[in-house]
N, C-alpha and C. Protein backbone atom coordinates (compact mmCIF):
# COMPACT_ATOMS: atom_id res chain seq x y z
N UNK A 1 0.85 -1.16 0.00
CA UNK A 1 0.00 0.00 0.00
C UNK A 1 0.89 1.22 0.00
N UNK A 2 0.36 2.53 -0.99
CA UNK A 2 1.28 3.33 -1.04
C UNK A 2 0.45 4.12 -1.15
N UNK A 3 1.03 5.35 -0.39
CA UNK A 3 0.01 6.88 -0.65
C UNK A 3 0.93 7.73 -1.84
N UNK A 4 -0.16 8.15 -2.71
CA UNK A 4 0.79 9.21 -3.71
C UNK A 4 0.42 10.13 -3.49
N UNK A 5 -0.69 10.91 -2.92
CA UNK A 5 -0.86 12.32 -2.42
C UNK A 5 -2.65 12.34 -1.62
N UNK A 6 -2.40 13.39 -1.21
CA UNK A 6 -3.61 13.94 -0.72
C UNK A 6 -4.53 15.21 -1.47
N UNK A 7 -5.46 15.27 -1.59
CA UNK A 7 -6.19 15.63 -2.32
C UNK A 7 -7.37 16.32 -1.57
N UNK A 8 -7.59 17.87 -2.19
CA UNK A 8 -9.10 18.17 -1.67
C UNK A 8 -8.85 18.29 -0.19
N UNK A 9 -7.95 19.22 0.14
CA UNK A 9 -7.56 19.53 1.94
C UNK A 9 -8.05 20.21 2.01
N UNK A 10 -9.28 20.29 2.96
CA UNK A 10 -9.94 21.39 3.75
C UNK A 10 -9.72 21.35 5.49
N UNK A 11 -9.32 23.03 5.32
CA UNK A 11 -9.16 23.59 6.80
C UNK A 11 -10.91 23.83 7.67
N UNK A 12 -10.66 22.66 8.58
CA UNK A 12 -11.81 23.13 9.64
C UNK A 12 -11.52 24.11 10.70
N UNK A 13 -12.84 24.89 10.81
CA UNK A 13 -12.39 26.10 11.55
C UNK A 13 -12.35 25.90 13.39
N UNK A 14 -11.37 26.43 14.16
CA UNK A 14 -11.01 25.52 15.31
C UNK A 14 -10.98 26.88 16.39
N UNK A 15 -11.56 26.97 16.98
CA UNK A 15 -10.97 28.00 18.45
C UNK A 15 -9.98 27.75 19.43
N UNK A 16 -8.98 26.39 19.60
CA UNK A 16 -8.05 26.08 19.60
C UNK A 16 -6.86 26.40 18.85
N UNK A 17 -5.91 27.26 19.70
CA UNK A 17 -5.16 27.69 19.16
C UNK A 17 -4.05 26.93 18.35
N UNK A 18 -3.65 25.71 19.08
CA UNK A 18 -2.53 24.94 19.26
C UNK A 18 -2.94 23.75 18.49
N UNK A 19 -3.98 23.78 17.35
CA UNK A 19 -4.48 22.47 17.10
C UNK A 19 -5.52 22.82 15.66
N UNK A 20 -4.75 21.97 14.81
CA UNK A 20 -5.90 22.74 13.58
C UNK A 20 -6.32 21.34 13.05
N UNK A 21 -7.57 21.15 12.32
CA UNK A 21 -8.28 20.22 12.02
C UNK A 21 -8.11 20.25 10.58
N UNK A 22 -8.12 18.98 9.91
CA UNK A 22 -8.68 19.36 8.38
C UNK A 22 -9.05 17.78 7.67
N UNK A 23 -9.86 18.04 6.82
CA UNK A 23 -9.99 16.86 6.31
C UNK A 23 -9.34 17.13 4.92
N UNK A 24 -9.22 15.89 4.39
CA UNK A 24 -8.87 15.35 2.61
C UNK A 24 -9.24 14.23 2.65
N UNK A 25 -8.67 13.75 1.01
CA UNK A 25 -9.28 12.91 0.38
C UNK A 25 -7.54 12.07 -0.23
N UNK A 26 -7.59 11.17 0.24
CA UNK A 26 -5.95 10.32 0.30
C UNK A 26 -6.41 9.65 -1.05
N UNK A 27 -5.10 10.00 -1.75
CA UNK A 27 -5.14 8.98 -3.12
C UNK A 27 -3.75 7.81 -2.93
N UNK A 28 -4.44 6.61 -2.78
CA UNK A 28 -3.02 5.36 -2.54
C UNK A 28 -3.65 4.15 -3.72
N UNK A 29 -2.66 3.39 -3.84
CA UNK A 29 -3.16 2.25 -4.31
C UNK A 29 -2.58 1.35 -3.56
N UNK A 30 -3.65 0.13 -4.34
CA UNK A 30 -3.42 -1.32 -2.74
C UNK A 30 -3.37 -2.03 -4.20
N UNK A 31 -2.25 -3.40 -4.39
CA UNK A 31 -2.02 -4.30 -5.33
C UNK A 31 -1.86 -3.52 -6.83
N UNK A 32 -1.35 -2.71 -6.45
CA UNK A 32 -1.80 -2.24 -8.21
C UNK A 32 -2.89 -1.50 -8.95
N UNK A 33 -3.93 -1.46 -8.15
CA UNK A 33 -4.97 -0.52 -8.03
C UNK A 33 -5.19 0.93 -7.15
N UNK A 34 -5.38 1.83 -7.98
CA UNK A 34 -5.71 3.25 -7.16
C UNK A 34 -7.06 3.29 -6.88
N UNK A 35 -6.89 3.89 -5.08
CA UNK A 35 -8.58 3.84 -4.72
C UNK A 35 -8.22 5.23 -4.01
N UNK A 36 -9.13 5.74 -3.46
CA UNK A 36 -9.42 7.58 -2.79
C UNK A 36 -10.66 6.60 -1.75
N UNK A 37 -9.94 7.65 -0.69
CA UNK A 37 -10.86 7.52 0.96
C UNK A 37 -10.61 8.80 1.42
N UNK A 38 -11.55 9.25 1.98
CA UNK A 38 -11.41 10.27 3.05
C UNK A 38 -11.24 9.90 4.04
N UNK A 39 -9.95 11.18 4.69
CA UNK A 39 -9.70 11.13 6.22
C UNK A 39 -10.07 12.34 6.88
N UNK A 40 -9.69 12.60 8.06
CA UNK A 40 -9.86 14.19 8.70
C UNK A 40 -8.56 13.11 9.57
N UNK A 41 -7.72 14.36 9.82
CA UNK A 41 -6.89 14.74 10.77
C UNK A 41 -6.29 15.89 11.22
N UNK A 42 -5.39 16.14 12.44
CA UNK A 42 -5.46 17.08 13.02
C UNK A 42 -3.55 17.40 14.06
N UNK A 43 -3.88 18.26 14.01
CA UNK A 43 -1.91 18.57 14.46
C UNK A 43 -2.00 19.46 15.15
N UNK A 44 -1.59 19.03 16.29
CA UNK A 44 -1.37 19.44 17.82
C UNK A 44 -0.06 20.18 17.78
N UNK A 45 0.05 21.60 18.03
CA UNK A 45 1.60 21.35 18.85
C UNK A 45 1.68 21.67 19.64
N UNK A 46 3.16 20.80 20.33
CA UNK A 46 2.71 20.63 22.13
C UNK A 46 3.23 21.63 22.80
N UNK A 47 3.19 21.45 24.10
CA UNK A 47 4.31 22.98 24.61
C UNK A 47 5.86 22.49 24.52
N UNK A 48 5.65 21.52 24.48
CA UNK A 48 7.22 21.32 24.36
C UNK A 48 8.19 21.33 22.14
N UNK A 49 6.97 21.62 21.90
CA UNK A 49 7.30 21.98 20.40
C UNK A 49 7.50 21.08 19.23
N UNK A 50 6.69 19.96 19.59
CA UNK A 50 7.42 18.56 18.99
C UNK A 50 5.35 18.75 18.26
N UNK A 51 4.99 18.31 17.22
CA UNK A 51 4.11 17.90 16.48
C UNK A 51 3.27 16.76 16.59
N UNK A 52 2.29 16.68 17.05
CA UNK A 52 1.63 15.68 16.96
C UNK A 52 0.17 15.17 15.84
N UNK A 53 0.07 14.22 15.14
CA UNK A 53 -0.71 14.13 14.35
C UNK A 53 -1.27 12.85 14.51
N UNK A 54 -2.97 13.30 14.98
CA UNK A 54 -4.19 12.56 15.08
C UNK A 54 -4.77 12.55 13.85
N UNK A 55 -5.11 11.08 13.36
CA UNK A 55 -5.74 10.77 11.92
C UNK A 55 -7.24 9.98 12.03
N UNK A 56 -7.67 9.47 11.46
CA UNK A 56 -8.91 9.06 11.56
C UNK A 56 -9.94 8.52 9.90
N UNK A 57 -9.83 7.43 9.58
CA UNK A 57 -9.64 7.66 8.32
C UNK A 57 -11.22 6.49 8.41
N UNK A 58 -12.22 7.08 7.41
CA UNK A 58 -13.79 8.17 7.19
C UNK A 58 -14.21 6.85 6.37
N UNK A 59 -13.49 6.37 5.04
CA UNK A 59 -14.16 5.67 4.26
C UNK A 59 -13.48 3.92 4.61
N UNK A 60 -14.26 3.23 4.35
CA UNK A 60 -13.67 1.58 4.70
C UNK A 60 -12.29 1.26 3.75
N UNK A 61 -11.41 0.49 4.31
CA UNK A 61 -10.18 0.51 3.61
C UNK A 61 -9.74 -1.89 3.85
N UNK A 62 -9.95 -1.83 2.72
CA UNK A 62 -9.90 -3.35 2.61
C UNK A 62 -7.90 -3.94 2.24
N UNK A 63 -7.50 -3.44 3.87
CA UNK A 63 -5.90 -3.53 4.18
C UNK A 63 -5.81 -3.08 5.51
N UNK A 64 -4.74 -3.42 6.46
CA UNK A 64 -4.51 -3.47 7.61
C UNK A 64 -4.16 -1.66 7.97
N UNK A 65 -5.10 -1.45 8.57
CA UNK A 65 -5.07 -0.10 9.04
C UNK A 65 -3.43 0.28 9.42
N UNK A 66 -2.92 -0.20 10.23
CA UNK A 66 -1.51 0.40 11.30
C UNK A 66 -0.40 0.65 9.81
N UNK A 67 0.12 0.10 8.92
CA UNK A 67 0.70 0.52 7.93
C UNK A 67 -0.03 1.70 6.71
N UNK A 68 -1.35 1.61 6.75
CA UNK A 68 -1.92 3.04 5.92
C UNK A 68 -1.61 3.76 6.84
N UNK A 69 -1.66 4.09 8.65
CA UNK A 69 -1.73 5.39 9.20
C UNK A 69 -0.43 5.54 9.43
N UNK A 70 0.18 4.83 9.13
CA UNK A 70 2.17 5.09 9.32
C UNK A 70 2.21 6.20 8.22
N UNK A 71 1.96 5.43 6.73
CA UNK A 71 2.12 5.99 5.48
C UNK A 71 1.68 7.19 5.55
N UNK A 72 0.33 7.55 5.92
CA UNK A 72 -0.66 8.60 5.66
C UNK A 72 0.41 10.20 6.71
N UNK A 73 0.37 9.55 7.90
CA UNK A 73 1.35 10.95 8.26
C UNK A 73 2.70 10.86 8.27
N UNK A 74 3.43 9.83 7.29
CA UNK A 74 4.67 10.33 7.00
C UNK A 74 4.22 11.59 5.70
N UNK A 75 3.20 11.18 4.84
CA UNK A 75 2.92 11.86 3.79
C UNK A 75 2.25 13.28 3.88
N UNK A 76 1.36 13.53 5.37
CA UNK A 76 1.29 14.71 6.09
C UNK A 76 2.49 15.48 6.46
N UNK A 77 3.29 15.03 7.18
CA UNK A 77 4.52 15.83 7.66
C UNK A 77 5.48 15.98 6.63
N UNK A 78 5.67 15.32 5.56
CA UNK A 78 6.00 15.90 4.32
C UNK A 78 5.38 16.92 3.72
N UNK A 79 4.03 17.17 3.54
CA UNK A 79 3.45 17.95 3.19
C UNK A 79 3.61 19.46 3.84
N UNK A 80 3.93 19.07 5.84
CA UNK A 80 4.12 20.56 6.64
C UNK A 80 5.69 20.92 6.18
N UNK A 81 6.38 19.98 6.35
CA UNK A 81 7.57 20.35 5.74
C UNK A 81 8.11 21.12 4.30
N UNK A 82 7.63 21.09 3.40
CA UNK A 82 7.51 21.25 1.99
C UNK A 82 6.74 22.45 2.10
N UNK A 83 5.91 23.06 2.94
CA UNK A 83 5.10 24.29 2.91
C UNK A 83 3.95 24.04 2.01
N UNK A 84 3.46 23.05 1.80
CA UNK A 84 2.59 22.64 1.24
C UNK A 84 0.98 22.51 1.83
N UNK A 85 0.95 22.32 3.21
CA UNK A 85 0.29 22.48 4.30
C UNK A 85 0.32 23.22 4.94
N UNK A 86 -0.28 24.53 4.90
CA UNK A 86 0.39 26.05 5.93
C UNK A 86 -0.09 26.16 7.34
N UNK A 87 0.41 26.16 8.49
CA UNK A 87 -0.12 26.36 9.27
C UNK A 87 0.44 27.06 10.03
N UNK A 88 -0.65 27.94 10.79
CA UNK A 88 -1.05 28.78 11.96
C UNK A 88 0.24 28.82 13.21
């Protein structure tokens, strides 16, 4: 299973300062086939300055969850890194 990007990122609006929400739409393929699921997740940062990212993923996924949510926020924190994901 491989993620090639995320797609369709929307910022949810948060009164939490330290914590922004957003959903997309993950494009991966499983065996050779490309499929799209929606997730929402969300990035904490802590007081001690280190990033945290809560995921949660929306549509049914026919593959072992713990290796898509590895993939999914290495491919998030690439995204904050790259400035591709702007945040607050």
């Amino acid at each position: 299973m491989v993620v090639s990007k995320l797609i369709e990122i929307e910022r949810k609006e948060s009164h939490i300062y330290y914590m922004q929400e957003f959903t997309a739409t993950a494009v991966y393929s499983i065996v050779g086939k490309e499929k799209k699921g929606r997730i929402a997740f969300s990035i904490e940062h802590k007081p001690t300055g280190e990033m945290e990212i809560t995921l949660q993923i929306i549509d049914d996924v026919d593959y072992p969850l713990l290796p898509i949510i590895m993939d999914l926020k290495k491919t998030i924190r690439t995204l904050i890194t790259t400035n591709v994901l702007l945040l607050d």
